[in-house]
N, C-alpha and C. Protein backbone atom coordinates (compact mmCIF):
# COMPACT_ATOMS: atom_id res chain seq x y z
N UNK A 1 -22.91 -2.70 -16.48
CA UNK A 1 -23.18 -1.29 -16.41
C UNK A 1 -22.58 -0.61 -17.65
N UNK A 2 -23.05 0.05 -18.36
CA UNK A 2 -22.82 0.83 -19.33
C UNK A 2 -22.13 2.22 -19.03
N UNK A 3 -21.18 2.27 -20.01
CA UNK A 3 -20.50 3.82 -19.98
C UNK A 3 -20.74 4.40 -21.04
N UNK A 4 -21.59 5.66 -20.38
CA UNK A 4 -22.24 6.25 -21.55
C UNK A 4 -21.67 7.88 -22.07
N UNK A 5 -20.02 7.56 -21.59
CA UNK A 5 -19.04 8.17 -22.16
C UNK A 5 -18.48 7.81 -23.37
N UNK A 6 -18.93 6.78 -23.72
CA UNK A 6 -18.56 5.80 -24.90
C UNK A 6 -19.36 6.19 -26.46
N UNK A 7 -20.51 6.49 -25.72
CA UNK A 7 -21.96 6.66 -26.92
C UNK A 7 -21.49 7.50 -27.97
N UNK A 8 -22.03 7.80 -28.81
CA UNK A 8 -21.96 8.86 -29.93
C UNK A 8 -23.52 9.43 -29.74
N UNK A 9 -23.19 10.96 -30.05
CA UNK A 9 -24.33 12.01 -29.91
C UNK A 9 -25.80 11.02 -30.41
N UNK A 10 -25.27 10.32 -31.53
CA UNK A 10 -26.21 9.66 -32.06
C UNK A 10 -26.74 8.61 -31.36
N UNK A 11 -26.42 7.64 -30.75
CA UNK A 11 -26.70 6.75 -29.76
C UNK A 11 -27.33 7.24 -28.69
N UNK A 12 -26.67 8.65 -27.77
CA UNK A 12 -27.30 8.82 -26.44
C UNK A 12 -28.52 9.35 -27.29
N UNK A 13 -28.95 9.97 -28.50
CA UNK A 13 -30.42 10.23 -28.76
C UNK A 13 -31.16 9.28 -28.61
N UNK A 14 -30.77 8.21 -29.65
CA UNK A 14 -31.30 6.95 -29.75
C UNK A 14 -32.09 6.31 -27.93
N UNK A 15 -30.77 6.33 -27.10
CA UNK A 15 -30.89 5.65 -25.97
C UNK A 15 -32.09 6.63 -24.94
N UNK A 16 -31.88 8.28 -25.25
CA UNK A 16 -32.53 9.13 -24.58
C UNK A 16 -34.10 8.72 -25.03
N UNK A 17 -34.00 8.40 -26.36
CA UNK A 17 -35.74 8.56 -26.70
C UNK A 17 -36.35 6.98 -26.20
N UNK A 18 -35.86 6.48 -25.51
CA UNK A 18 -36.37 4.73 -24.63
C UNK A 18 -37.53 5.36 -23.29
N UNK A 19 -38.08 4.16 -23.50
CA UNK A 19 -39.07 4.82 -21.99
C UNK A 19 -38.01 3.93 -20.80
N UNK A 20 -38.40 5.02 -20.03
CA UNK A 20 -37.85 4.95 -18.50
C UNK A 20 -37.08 3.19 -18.25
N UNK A 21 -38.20 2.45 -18.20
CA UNK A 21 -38.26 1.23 -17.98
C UNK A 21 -36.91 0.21 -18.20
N UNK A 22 -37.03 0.73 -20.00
CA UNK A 22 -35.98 0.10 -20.27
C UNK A 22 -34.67 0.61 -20.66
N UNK A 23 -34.40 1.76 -20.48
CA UNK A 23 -33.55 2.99 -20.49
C UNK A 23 -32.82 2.13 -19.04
N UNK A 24 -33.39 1.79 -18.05
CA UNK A 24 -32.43 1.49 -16.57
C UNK A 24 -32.03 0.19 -17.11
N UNK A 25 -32.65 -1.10 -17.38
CA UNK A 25 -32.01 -1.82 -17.69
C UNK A 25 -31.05 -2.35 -18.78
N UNK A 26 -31.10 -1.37 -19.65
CA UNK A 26 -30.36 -1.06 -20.48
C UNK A 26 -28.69 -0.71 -20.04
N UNK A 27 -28.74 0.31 -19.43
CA UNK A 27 -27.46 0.97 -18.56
C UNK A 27 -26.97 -0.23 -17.75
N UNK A 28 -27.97 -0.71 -16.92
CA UNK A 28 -27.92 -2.22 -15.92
C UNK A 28 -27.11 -3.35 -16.90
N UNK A 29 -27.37 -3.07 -17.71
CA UNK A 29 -26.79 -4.64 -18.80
C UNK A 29 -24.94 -4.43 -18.53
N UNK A 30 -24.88 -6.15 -18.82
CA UNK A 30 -23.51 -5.97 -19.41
C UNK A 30 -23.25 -6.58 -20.98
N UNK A 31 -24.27 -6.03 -21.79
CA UNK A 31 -23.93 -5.78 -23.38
C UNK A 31 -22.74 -4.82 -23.47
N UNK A 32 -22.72 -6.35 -24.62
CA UNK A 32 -21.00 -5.48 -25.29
C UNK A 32 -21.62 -4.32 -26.51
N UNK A 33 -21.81 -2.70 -26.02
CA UNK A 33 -22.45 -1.92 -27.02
C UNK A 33 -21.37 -0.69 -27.31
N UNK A 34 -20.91 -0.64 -28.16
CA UNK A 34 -19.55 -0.01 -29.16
C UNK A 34 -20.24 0.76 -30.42
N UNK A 35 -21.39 0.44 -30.30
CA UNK A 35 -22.07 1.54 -31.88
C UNK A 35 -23.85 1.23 -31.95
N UNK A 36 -23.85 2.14 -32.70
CA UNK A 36 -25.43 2.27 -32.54
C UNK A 36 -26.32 1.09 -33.13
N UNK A 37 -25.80 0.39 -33.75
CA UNK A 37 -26.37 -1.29 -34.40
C UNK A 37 -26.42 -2.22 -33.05
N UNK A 38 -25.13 -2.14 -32.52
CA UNK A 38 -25.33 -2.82 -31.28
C UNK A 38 -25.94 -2.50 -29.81
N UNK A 39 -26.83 -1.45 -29.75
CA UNK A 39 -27.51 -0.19 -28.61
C UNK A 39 -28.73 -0.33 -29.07
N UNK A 40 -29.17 -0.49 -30.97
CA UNK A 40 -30.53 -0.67 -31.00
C UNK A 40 -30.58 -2.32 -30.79
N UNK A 41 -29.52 -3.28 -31.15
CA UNK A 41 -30.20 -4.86 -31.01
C UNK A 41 -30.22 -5.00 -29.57
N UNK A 42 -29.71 -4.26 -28.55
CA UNK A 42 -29.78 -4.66 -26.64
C UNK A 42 -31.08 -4.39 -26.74
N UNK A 43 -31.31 -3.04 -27.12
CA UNK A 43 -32.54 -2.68 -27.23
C UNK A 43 -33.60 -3.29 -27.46
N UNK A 44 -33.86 -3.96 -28.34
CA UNK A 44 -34.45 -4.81 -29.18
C UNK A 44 -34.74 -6.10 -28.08
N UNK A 45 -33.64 -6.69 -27.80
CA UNK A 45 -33.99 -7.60 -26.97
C UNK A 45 -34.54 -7.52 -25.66
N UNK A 46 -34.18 -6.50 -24.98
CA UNK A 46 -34.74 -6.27 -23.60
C UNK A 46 -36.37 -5.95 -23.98
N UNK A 47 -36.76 -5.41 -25.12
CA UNK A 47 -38.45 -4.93 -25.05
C UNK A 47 -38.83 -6.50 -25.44
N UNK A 48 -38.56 -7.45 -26.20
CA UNK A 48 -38.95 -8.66 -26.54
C UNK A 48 -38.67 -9.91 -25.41
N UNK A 49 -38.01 -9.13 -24.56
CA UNK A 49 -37.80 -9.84 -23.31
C UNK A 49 -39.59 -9.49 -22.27
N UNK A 50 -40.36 -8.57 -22.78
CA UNK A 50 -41.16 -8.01 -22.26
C UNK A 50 -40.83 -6.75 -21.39
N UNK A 51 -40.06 -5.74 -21.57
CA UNK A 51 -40.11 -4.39 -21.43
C UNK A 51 -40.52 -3.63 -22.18
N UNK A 52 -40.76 -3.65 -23.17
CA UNK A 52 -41.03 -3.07 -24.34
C UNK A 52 -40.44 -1.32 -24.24
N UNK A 53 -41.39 -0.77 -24.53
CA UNK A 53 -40.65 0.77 -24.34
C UNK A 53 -39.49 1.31 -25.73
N UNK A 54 -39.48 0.89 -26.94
CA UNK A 54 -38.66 1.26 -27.97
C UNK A 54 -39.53 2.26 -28.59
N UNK A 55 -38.87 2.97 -29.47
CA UNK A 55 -39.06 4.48 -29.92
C UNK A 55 -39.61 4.20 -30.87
N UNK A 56 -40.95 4.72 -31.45
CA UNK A 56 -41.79 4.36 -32.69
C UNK A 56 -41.16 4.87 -33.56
C-alpha cells in the first residue's frame, strides 16, 4: 500500500493523471516509490503487465 503522504506535488500529478484502473493498483503495490523516476517505472510496469492506462 502506498503512502501518498510521501509524493511530491509533482508525483501526485503524475499519479493523478493514470486511468482509474491502474491508479488502484498502483496504491495496492508494495513498490519501493521515494521519487518520481521510481512512480513512473511502477507505472510502467503495471500497464506492460496489461493495465495499461499511462498518461500520453
Amino acid at each position: 500500500m502506498q503512502n501518498f503522504e510521501d509524493y511530491t506535488p509533482e508525483m501526485l500529478v503524475y499519479y493523478n493523471s493514470l486511468k482509474d484502473p491502474l491508479k488502484k493498483r498502483l496504491a495496492d503495490s508494495n513498490f519501493a516509490i521515494g521519487d518520481m523516476q521510481s512512480l513512473a517505472a511502477a507505472a510502467e510496469m503495471l500497464a506492460q503487465a496489461g493495465m495499461g492506462g499511462l498518461p500520453e
